[in-house]
Structures are given as structure tokens and as C-alpha cells.
C-alpha atoms as a PDB file:
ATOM      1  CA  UNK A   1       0.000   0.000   0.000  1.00  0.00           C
ATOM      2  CA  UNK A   2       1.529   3.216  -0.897  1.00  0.00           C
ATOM      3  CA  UNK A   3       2.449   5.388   2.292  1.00  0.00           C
ATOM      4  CA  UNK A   4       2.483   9.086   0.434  1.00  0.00           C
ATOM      5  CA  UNK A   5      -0.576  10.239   2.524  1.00  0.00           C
ATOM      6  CA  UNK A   6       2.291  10.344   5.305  1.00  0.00           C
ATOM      7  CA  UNK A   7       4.503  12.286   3.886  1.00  0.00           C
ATOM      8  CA  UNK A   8       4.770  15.452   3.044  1.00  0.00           C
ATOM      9  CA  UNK A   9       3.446  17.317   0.100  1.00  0.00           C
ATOM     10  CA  UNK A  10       6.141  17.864  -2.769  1.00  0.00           C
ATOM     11  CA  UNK A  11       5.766  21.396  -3.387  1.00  0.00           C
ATOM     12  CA  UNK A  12       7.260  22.239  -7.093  1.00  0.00           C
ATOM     13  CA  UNK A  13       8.968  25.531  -7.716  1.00  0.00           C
ATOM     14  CA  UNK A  14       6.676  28.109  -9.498  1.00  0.00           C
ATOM     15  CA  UNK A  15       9.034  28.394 -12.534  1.00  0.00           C
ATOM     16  CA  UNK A  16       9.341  24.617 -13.125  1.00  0.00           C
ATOM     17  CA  UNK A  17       5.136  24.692 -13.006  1.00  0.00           C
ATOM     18  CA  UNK A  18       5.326  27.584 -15.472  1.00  0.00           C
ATOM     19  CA  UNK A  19       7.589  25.507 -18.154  1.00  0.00           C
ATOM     20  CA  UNK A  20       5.910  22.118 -17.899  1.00  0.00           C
ATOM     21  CA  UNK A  21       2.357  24.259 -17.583  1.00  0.00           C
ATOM     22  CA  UNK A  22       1.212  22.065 -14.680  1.00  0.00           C
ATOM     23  CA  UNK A  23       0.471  21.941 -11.466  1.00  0.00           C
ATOM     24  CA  UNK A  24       0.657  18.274 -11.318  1.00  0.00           C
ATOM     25  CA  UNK A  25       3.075  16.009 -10.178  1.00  0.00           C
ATOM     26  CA  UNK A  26       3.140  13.963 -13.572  1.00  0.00           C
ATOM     27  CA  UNK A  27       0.255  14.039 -15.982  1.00  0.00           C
ATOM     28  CA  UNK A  28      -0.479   9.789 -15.827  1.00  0.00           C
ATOM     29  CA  UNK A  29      -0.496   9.983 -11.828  1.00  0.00           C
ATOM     30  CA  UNK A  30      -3.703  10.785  -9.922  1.00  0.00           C
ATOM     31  CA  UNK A  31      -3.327  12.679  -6.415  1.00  0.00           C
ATOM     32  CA  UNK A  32      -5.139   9.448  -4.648  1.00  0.00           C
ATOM     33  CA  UNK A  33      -3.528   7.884  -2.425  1.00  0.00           C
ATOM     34  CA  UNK A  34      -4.536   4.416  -3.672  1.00  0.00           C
ATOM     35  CA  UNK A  35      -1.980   5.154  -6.866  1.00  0.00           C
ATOM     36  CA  UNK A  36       0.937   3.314  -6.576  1.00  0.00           C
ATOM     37  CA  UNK A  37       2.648   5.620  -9.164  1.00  0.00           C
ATOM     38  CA  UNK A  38       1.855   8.762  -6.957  1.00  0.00           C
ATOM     39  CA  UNK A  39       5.062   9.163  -5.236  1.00  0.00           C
ATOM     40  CA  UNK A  40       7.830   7.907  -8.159  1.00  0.00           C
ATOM     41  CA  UNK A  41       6.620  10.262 -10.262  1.00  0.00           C
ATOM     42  CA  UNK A  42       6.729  12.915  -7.173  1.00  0.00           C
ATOM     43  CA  UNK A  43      10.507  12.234  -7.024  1.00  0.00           C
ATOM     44  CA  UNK A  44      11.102  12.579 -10.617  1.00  0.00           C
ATOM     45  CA  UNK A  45       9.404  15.813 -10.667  1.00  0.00           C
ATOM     46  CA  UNK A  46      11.222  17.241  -7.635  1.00  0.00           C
ATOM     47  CA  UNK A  47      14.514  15.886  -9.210  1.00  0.00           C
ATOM     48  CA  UNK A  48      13.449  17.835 -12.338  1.00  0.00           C
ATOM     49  CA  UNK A  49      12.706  20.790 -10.269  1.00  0.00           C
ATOM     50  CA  UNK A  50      15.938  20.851  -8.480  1.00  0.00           C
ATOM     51  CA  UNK A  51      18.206  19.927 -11.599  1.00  0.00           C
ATOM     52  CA  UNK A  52      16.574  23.002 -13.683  1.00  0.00           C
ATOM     53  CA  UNK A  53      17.053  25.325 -10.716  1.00  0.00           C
ATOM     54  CA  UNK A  54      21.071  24.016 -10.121  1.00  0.00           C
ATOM     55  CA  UNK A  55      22.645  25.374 -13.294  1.00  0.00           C
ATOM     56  CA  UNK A  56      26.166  23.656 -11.860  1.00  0.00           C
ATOM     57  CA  UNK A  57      24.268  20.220 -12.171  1.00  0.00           C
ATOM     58  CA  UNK A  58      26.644  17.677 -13.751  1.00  0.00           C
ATOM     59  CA  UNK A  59      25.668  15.232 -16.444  1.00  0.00           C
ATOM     60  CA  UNK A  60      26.891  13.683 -19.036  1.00  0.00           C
ATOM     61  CA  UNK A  61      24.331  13.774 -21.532  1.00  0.00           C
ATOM     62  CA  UNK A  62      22.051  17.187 -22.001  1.00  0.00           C
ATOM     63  CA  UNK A  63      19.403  17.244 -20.384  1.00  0.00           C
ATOM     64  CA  UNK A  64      20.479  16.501 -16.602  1.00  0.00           C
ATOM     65  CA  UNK A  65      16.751  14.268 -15.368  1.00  0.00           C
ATOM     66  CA  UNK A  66      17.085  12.252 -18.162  1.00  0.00           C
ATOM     67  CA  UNK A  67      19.909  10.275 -15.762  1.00  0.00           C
ATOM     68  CA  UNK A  68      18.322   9.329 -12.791  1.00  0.00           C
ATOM     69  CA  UNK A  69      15.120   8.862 -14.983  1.00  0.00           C
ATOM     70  CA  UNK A  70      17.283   6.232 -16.926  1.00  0.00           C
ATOM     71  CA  UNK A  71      18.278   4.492 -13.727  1.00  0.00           C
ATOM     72  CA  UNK A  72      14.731   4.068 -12.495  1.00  0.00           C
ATOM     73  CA  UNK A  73      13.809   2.465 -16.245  1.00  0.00           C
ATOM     74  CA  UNK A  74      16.743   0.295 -15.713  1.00  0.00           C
ATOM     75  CA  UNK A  75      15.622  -0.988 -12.507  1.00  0.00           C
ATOM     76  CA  UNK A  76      11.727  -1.010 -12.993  1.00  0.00           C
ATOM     77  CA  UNK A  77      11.295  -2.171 -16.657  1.00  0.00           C
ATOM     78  CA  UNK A  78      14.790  -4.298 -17.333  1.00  0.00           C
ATOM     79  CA  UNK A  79      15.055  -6.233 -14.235  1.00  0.00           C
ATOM     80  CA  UNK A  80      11.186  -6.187 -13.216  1.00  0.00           C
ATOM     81  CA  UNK A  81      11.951  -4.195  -9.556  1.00  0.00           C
ATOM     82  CA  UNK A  82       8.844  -2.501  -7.942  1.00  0.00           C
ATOM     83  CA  UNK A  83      10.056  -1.457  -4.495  1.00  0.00           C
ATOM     84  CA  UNK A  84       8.597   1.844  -4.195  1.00  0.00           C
ATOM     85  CA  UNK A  85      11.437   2.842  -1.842  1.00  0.00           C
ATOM     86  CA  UNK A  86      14.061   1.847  -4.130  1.00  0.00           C
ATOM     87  CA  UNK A  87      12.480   3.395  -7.580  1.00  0.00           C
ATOM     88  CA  UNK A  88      12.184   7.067  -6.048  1.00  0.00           C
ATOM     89  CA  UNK A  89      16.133   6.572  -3.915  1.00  0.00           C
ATOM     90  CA  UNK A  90      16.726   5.809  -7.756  1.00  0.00           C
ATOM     91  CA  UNK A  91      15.945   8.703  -9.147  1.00  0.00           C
ATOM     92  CA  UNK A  92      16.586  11.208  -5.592  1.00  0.00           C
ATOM     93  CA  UNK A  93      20.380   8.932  -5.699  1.00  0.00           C
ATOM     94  CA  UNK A  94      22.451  12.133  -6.841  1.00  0.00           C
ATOM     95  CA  UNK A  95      19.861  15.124  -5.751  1.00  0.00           C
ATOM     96  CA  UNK A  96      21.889  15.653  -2.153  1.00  0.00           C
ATOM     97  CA  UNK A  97      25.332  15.960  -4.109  1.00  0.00           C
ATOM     98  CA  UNK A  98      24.475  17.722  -6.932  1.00  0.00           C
ATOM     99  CA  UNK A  99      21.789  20.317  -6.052  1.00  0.00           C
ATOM    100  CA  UNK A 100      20.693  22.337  -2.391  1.00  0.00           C
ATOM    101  CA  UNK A 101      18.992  19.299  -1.443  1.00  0.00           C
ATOM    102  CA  UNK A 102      19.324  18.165   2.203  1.00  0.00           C
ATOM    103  CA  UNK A 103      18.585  14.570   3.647  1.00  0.00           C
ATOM    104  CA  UNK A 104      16.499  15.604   6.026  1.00  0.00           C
ATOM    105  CA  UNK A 105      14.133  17.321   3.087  1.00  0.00           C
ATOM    106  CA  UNK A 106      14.252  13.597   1.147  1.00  0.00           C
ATOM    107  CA  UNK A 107      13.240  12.041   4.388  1.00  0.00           C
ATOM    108  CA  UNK A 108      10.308  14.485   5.022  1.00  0.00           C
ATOM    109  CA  UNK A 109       8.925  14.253   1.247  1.00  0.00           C
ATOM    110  CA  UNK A 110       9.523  10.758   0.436  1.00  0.00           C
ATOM    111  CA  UNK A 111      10.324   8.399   3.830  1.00  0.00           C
ATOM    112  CA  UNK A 112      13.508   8.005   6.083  1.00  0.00           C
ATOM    113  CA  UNK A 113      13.876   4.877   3.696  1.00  0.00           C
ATOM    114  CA  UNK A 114      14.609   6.285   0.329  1.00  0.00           C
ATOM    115  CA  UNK A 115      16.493   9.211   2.099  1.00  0.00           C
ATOM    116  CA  UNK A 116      19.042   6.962   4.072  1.00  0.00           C
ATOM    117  CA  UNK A 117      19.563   5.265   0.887  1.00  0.00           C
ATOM    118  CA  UNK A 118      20.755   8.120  -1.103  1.00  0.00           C
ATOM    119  CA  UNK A 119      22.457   8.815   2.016  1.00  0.00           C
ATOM    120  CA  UNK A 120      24.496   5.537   0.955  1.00  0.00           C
ATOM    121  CA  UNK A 121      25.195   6.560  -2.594  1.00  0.00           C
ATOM    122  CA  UNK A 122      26.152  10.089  -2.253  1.00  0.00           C
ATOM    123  CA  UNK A 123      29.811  11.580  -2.529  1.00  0.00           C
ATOM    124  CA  UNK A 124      31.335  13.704  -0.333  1.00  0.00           C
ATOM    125  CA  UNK A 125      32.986  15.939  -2.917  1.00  0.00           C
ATOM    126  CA  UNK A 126      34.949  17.591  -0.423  1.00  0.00           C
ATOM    127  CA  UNK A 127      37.047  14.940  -0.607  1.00  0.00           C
ATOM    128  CA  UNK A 128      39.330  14.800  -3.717  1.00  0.00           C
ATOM    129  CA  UNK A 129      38.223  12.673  -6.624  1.00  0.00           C
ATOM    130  CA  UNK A 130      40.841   9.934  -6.407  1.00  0.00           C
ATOM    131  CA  UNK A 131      39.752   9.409  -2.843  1.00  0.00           C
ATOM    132  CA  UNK A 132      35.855   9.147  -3.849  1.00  0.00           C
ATOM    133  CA  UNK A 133      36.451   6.831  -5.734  1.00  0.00           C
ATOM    134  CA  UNK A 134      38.887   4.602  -3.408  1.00  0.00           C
ATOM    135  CA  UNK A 135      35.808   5.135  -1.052  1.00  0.00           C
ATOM    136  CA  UNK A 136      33.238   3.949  -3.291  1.00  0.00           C
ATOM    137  CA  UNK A 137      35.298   0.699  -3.949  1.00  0.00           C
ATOM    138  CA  UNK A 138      35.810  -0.083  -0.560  1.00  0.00           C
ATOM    139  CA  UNK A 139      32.383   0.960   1.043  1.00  0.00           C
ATOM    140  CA  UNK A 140      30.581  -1.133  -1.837  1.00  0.00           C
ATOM    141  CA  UNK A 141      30.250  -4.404  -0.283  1.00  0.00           C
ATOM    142  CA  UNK A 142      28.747  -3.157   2.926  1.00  0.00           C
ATOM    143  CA  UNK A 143      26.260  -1.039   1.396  1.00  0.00           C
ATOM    144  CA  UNK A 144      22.349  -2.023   2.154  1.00  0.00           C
ATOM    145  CA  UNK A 145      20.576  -3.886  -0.401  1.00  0.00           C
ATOM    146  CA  UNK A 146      18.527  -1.231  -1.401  1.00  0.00           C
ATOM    147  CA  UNK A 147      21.605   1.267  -2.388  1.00  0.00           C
ATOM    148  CA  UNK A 148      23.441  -1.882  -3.794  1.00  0.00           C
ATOM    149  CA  UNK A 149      20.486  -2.062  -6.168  1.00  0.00           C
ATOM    150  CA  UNK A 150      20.617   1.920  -7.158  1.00  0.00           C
ATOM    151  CA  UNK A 151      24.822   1.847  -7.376  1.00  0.00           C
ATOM    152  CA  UNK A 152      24.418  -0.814  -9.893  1.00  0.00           C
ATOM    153  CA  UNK A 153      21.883   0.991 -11.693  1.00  0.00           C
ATOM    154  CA  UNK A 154      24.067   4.010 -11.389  1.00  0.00           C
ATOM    155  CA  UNK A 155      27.195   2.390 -13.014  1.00  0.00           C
ATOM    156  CA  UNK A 156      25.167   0.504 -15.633  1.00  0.00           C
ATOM    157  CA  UNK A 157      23.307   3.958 -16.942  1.00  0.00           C
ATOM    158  CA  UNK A 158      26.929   5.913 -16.371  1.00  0.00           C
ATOM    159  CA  UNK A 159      28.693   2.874 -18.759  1.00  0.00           C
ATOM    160  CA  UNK A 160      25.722   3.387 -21.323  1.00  0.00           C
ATOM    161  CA  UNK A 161      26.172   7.095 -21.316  1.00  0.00           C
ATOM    162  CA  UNK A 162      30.563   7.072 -21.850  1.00  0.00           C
ATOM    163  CA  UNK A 163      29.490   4.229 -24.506  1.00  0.00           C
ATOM    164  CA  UNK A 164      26.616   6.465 -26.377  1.00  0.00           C
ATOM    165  CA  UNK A 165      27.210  10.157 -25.130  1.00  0.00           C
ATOM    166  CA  UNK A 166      30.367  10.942 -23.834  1.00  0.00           C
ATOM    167  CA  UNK A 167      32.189  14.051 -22.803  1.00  0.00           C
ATOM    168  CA  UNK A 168      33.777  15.669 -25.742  1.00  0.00           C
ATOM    169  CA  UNK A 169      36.700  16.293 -23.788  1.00  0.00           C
ATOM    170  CA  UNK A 170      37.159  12.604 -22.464  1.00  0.00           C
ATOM    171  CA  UNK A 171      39.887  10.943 -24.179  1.00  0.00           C
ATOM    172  CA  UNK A 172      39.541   6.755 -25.113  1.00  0.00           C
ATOM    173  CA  UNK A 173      42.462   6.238 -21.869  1.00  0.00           C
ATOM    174  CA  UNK A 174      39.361   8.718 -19.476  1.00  0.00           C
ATOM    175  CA  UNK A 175      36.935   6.345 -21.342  1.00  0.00           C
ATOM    176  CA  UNK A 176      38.367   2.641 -20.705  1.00  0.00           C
ATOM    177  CA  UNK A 177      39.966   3.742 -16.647  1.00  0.00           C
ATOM    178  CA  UNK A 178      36.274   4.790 -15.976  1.00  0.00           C
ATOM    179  CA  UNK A 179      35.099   1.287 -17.187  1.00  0.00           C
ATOM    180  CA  UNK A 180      37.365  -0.261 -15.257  1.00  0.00           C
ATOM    181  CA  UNK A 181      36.583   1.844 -12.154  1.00  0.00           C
ATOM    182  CA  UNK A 182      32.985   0.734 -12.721  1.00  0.00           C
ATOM    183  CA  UNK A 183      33.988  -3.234 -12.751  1.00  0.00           C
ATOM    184  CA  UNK A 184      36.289  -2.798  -9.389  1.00  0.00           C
ATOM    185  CA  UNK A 185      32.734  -0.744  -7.864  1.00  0.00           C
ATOM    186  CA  UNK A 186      30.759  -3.641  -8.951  1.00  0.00           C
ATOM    187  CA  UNK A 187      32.760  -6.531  -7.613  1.00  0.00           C
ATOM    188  CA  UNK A 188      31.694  -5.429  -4.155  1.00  0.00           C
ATOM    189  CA  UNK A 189      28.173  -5.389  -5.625  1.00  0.00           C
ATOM    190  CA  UNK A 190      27.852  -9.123  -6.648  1.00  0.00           C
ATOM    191  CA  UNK A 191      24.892 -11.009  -5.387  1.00  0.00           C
ATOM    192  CA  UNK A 192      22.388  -8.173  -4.602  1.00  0.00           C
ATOM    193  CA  UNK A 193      20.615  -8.941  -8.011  1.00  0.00           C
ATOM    194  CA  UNK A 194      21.488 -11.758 -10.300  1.00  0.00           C
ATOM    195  CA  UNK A 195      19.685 -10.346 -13.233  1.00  0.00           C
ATOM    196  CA  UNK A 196      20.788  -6.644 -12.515  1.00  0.00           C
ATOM    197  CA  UNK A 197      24.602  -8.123 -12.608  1.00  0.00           C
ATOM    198  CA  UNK A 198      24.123  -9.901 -16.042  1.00  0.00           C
ATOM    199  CA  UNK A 199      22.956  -6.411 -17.418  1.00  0.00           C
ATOM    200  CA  UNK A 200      25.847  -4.931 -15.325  1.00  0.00           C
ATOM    201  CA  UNK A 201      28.457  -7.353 -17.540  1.00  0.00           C
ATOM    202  CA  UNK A 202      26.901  -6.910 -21.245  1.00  0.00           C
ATOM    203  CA  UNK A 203      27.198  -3.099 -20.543  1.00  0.00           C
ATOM    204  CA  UNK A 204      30.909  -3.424 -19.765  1.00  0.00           C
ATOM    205  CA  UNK A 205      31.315  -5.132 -22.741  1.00  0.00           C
ATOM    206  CA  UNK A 206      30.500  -1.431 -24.757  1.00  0.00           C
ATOM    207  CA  UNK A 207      34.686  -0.878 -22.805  1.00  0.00           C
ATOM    208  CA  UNK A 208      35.671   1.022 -25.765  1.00  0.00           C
ATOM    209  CA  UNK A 209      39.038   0.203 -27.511  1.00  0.00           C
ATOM    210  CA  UNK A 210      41.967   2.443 -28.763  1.00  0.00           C
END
């Protein structure tokens, strides 16, 4: 049964209303409580709201929702996962890092849940890059389920876009050291979700070659 009524209302920012020219949350979601879909598509439209107010919001493709969007799709349609919790922590995984988000607003919108598990997946980019990513390899195999499930989904959809839409800038050495960053990640992942690991594997197989 879907727990929204709980929560607290996601209020969207009167400039995103004023681009999409609604008031709703998404147009295929009713505000009953009964609809399952209520509160996903709640988090995609704050995550919207938030990416379009952050101008420093970093993606790699143009159009910044379109990758937590794509991690949700991965999870929901290509390896049949319906967890509520884990579908909106999906697409909410980088909204703490990369815009004015706080955990505490995640928690109050869309349950302690989701919130502590972006709390699992988000870098503290105070630290320097090389030690992110050390962290990220060694924290991976004592991650929760739940954000072992979204980092997969994370490095699957980030594989997908240096395969299909990289930086311009990123030479084929940045290309093939991230793929390999992505397999060490992912070694600590192993076991969470057998189907969500075979995807895992054919994406690393798009490694591209000098």
C-alpha cells in the first residue's frame, strides 16, 4: 500500500510549473492515495525541479533528469523491480550531491527509507576525486541492499552514457579507466541482483578500444 498520505506534500517551484504548464506532479499519476505511481513520479518531478534550478548540475548527456530517470527504467522495466522505496532513492540517488537538497528534506517528502539510501550513494565531494572513488570501492560491499540495487543501476546507466554520449573532452584512456573503475565498484556489488549483474556485464562489454 503506498504510504504518500504520510509524507509530506512535494511542493514544485513556481518556474518549473510555469515551463511544464502544470500543477501536477506527472500528468499519468492521480493525487489518490490508492496510486501506486503517486510518489515515483513525485521524485522525478522534484529531481526535475531541483536539476533546472542548479545550473552547476553535472551530467553527461544534455538534459540533466534524463539520468536518474534512466536508472529508475533500468531498474523497474529491465530487471522487473517494484520497491517503491528503491524506484524514487533511484531517481533522488544524486539530488543531495548535486543540487541544495538536504537529507532531512528527502526524508520528510519521500520516507527516512529512500532518504538513508541516497544517504548511501552520495559523494562527499569535499574529498578529492581519487579518494571518492577509493571510497566507493571499498564501502561497496557493505552497502544495504537497497543502495546496492541503485549503485548498480548508477554504473550501468553511467557505462551506457561514456558508450553512447560521452564528454567531448574525455579521451579513449578517461573512457576505458572509468570502465574499469565501474567493474572494481561492482565486484563489491555481486549477489544483490542476479539479473541486474548480467545487465551490469553486457554493458561493460561497450569498454571502448583504442
Amino acid at each position: 500500500m503506498c504510504s504518500a498520505g504520510r509524507r509530506a506534500k512535494v511542493t514544485l517551484s513556481p518556474e518549473f510549473k510555469s515551463r511544464t504548464g502544470t500543477n501536477v506532479l506527472c500528468r499519468t499519476c492521480s493525487t489518490r492515495e490508492e496510486n501506486h505511481h503517486e510518489q515515483p513520479c513525485a521524485a522525478i518531478a522534484f529531481a526535475a525541479d531541483r536539476r533546472t534550478a542548479t545550473s552547476g548540475a553535472k551530467t553527461m548527456n544534455n538534459c540533466p533528469i534524463n539520468h536518474p530517470i534512466a536508472l529508475a527504467n533500468v531498474l523497474a522495466n529491465e530487471v522487473n523491480i517494484d520497491d517503491e522505496t528503491i524506484l524514487i532513492a533511484a531517481v533522488l540517488h544524486d539530488t543531495v550531491e548535486d543540487t541544495d537538497t538536504s537529507l532531512r528534506e528527502l526524508a520528510k517528502l519521500f520516507g527516512q527509507e529512500a532518504a538513508d539510501i541516497v544517504s548511501e550513494v552520495t559523494h562527499d565531494k569535499s574529498l578529492p576525486k581519487p579518494e571518492r572513488k577509493r571510497l566507493q570501492i571499498r564501502n561497496a560491499p557493505h552497502m544495504s541492499d537497497g543502495a546496492k540495487l541503485v549503485k548498480l543501476a548508477d554504473k550501468i546507466c553511467n557505462l551506457r552514457d561514456i558508450a553512447d554520449r560521452p564528454p567531448l573532452e574525455w579521451s579513449v584512456e578517461r573512457k576505458q579507466a572509468y570502465f574499469d573503475f565501474a567493474c572494481e565498484v561492482v565486484s563489491g556489488l555481486r549477489g544483490v541482483h542476479l539479473g541486474l549483474g548480467r545487465v551490469f556485464d553486457e554493458t561493460a562489454h561497450l569498454r571502448p578500444v583504442a
